[in-house]
C-alpha atoms as a PDB file:
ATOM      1  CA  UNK A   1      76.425 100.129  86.199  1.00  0.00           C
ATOM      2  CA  UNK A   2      75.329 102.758  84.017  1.00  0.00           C
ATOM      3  CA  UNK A   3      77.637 105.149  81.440  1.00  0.00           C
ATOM      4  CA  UNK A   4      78.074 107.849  84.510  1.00  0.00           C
ATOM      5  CA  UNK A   5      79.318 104.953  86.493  1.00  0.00           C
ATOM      6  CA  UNK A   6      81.934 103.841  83.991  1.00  0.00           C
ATOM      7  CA  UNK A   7      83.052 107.750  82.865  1.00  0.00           C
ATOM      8  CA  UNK A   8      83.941 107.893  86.677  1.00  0.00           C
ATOM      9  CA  UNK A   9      85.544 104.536  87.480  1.00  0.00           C
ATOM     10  CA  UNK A  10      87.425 105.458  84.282  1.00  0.00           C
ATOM     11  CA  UNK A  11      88.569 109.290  85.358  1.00  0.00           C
ATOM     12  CA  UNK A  12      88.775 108.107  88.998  1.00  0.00           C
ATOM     13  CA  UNK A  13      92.076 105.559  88.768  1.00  0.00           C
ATOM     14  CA  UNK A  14      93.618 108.098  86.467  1.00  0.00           C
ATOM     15  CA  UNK A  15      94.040 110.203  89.951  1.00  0.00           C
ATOM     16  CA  UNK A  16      92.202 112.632  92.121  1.00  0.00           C
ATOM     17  CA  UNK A  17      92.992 116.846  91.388  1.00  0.00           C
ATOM     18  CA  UNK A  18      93.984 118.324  93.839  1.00  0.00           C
ATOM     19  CA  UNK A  19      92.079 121.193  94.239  1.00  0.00           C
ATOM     20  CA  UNK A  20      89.266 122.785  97.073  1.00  0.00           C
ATOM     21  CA  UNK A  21      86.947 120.776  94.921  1.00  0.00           C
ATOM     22  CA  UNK A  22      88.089 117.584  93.217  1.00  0.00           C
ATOM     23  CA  UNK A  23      84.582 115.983  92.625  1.00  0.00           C
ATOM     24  CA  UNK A  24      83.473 119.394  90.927  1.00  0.00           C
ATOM     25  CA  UNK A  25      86.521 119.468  89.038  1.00  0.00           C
ATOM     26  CA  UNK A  26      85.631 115.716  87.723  1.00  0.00           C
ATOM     27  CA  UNK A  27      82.168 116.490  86.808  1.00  0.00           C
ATOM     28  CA  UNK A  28      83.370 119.395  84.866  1.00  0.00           C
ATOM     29  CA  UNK A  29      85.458 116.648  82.820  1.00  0.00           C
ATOM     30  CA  UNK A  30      82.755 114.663  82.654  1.00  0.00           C
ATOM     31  CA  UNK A  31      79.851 116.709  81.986  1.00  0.00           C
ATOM     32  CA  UNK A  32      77.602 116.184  85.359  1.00  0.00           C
ATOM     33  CA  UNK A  33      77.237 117.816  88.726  1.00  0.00           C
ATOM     34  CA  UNK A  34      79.191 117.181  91.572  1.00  0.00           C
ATOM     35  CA  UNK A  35      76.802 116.124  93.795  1.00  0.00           C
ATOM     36  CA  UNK A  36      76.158 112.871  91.048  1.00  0.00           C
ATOM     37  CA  UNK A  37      80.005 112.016  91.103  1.00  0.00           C
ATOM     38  CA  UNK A  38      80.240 111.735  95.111  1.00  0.00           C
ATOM     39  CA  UNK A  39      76.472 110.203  95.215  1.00  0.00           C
ATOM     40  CA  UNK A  40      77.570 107.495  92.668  1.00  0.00           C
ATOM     41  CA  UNK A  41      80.928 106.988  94.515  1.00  0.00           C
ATOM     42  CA  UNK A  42      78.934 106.500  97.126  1.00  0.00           C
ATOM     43  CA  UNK A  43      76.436 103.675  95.546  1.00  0.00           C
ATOM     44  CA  UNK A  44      79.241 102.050  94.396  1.00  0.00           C
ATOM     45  CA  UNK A  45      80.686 101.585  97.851  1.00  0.00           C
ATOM     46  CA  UNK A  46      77.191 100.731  99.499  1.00  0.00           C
ATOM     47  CA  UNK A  47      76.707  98.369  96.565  1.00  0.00           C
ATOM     48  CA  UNK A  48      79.582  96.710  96.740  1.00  0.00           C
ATOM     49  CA  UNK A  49      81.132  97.502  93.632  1.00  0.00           C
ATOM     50  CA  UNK A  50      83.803  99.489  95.224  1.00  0.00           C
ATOM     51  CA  UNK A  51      85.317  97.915  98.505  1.00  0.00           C
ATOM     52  CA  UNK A  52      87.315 101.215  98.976  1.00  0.00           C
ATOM     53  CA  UNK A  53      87.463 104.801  98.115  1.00  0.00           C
ATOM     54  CA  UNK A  54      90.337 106.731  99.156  1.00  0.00           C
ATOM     55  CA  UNK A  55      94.287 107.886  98.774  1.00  0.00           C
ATOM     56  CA  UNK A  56      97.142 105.479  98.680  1.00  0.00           C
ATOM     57  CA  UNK A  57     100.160 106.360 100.944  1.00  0.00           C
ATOM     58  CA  UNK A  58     103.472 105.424 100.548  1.00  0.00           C
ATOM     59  CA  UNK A  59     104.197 104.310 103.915  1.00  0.00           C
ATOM     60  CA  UNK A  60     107.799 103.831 104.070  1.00  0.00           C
ATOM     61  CA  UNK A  61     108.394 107.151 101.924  1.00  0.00           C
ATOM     62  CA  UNK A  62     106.537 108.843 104.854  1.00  0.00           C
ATOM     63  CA  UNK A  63     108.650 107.815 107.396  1.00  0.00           C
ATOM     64  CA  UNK A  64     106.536 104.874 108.056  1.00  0.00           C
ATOM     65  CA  UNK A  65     107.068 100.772 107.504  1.00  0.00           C
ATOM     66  CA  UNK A  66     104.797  97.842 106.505  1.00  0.00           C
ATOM     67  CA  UNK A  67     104.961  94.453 105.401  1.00  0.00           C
ATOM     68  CA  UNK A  68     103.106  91.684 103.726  1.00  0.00           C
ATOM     69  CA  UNK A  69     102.036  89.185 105.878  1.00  0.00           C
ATOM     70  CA  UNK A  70     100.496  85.587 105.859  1.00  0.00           C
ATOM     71  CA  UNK A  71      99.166  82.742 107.829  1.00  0.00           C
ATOM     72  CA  UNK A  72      97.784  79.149 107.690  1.00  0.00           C
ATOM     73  CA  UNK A  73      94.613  79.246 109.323  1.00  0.00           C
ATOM     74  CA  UNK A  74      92.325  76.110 109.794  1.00  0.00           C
ATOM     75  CA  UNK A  75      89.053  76.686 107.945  1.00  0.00           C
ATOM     76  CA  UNK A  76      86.811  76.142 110.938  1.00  0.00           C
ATOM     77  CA  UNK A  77      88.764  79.024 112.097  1.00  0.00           C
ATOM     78  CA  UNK A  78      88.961  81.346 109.276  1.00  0.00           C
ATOM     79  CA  UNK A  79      86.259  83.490 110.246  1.00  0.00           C
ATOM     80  CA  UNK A  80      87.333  83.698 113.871  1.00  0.00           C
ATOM     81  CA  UNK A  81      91.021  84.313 112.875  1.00  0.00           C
ATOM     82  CA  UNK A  82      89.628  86.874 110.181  1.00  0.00           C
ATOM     83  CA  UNK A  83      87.788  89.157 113.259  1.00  0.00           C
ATOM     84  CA  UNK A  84      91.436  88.433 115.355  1.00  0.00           C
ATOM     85  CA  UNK A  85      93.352  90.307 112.499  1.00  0.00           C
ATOM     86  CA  UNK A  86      90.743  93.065 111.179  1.00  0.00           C
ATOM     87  CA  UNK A  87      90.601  94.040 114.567  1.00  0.00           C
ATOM     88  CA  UNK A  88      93.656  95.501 114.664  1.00  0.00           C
ATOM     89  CA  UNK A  89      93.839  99.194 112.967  1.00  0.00           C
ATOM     90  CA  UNK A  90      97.260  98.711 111.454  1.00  0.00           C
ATOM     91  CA  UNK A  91      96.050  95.656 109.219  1.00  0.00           C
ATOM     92  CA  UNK A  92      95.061  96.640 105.457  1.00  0.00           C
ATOM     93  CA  UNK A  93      92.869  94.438 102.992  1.00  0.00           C
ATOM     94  CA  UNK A  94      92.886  91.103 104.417  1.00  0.00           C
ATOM     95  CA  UNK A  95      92.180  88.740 102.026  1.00  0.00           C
ATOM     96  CA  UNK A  96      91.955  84.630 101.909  1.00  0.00           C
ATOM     97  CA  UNK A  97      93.586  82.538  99.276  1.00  0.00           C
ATOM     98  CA  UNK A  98      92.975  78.956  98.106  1.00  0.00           C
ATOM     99  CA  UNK A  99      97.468  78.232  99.047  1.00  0.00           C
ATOM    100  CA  UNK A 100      98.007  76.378 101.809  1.00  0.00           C
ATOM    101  CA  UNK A 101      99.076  80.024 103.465  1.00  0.00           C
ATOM    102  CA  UNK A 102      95.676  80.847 102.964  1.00  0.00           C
ATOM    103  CA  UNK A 103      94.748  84.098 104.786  1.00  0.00           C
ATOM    104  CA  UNK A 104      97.181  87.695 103.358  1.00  0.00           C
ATOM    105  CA  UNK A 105      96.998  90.496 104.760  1.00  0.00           C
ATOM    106  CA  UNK A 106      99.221  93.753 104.916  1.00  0.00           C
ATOM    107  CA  UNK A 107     100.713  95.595 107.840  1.00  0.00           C
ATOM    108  CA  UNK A 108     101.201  99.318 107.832  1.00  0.00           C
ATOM    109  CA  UNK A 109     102.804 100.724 110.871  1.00  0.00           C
ATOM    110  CA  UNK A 110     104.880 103.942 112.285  1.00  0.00           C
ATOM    111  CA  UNK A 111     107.851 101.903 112.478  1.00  0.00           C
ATOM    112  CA  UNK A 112     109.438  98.676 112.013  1.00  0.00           C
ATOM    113  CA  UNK A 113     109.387  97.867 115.567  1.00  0.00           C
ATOM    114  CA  UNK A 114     105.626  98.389 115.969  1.00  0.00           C
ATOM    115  CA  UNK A 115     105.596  95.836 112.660  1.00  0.00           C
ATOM    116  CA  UNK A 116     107.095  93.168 114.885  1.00  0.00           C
ATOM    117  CA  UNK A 117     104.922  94.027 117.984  1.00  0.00           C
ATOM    118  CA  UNK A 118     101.182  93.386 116.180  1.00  0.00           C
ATOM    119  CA  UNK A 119     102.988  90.292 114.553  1.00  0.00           C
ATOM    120  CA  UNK A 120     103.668  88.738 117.709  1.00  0.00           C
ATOM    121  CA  UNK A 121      99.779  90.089 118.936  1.00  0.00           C
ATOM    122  CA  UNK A 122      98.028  88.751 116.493  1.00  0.00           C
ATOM    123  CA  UNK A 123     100.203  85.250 117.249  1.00  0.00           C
ATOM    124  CA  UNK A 124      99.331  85.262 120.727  1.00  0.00           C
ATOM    125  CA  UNK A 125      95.660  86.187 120.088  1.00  0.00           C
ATOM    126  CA  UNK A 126      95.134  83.375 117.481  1.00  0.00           C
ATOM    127  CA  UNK A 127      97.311  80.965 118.834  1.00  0.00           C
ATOM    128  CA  UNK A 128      98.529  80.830 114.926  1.00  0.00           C
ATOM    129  CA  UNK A 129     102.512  81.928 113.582  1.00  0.00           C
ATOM    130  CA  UNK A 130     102.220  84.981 111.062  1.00  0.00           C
ATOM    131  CA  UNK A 131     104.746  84.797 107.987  1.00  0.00           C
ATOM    132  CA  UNK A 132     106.355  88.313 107.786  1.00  0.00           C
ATOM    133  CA  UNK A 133     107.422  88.975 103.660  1.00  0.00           C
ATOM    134  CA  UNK A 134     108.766  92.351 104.324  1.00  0.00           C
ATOM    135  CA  UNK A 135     109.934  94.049 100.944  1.00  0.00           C
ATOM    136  CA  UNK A 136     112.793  93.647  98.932  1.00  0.00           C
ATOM    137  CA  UNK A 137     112.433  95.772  96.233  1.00  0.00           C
ATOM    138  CA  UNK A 138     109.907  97.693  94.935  1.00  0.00           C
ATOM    139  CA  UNK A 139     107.858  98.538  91.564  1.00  0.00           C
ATOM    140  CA  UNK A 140     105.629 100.329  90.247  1.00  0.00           C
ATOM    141  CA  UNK A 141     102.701  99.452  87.855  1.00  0.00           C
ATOM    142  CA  UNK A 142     100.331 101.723  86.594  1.00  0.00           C
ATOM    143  CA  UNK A 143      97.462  99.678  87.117  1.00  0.00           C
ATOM    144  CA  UNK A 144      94.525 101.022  85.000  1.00  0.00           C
ATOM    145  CA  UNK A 145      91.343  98.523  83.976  1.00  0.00           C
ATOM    146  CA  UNK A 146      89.158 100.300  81.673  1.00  0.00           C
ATOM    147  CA  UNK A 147      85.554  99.812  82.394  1.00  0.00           C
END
């Protein structure tokens, strides 16, 4: 990661303008061309260093619903459970977790109802009960890591 790559990580989780052109706009701030913030963005993401790029809705305020959502999954069938759960377009960042609920993984639907219905899919296509943690109250942080 060069200094380029840090001024953007940096400017980046402060927020995106919202403009016509948001990745001029940042390499104005930052003293570049455009065409070297979306090309590093990029590298990042084909790298590796950046596992997503992209806005953050607020589901519920939207009109939509999700919940957080667990399982215990046998490790010979982690992987196979893993493909089971991506594979459904309504599941966000799946991740595993050395707990004995060891695979997380977040549900973001049009409705509550629709919540309940991949639930009971991905039960019936594993063969494994999902935990539903739906919220109960919500906060804020203003997550920022300096790089």
């Amino acid at each position: 990661m060069d200094a380029l790559d840090r001024k953007i990580l940096n400017r980046t989780q402060l927020g995106i303008p919202v403009s016509d052109q948001p990745f001029a706009d940042i390499a104005n701030e930052l003293g570049c061309e455009e065409q070297q913030v979306i090309d590093k963005l990029q590298t990042m993401l084909d790298d590796g260093l950046l596992t997503r790029f992209g806005p953050m809705f607020d589901a519920a305020s939207l009109g939509g619903a999700f919940t957080l959502s667990a399982m215990i999954v046998p490790e010979d069938r982690f992987e196979q459970v893993t493909d089971i759960v991506n594979g459904f377009r309504q599941v966000a960042h799946n991740y595993k977790r050395q707990h004995k609920l060891n695979m997380w993984f977040v549900i973001a639907c049009e409705s509550q109802q629709e919540i309940q219905t991949v639930i009971k899919d991905i039960e019936q296509q594993s063969g494994i009960q999902v935990f539903d943690f739906p919220k109960q109250e919500e906060f804020y942080v203003g997550l920022y890591l300096p790089v």
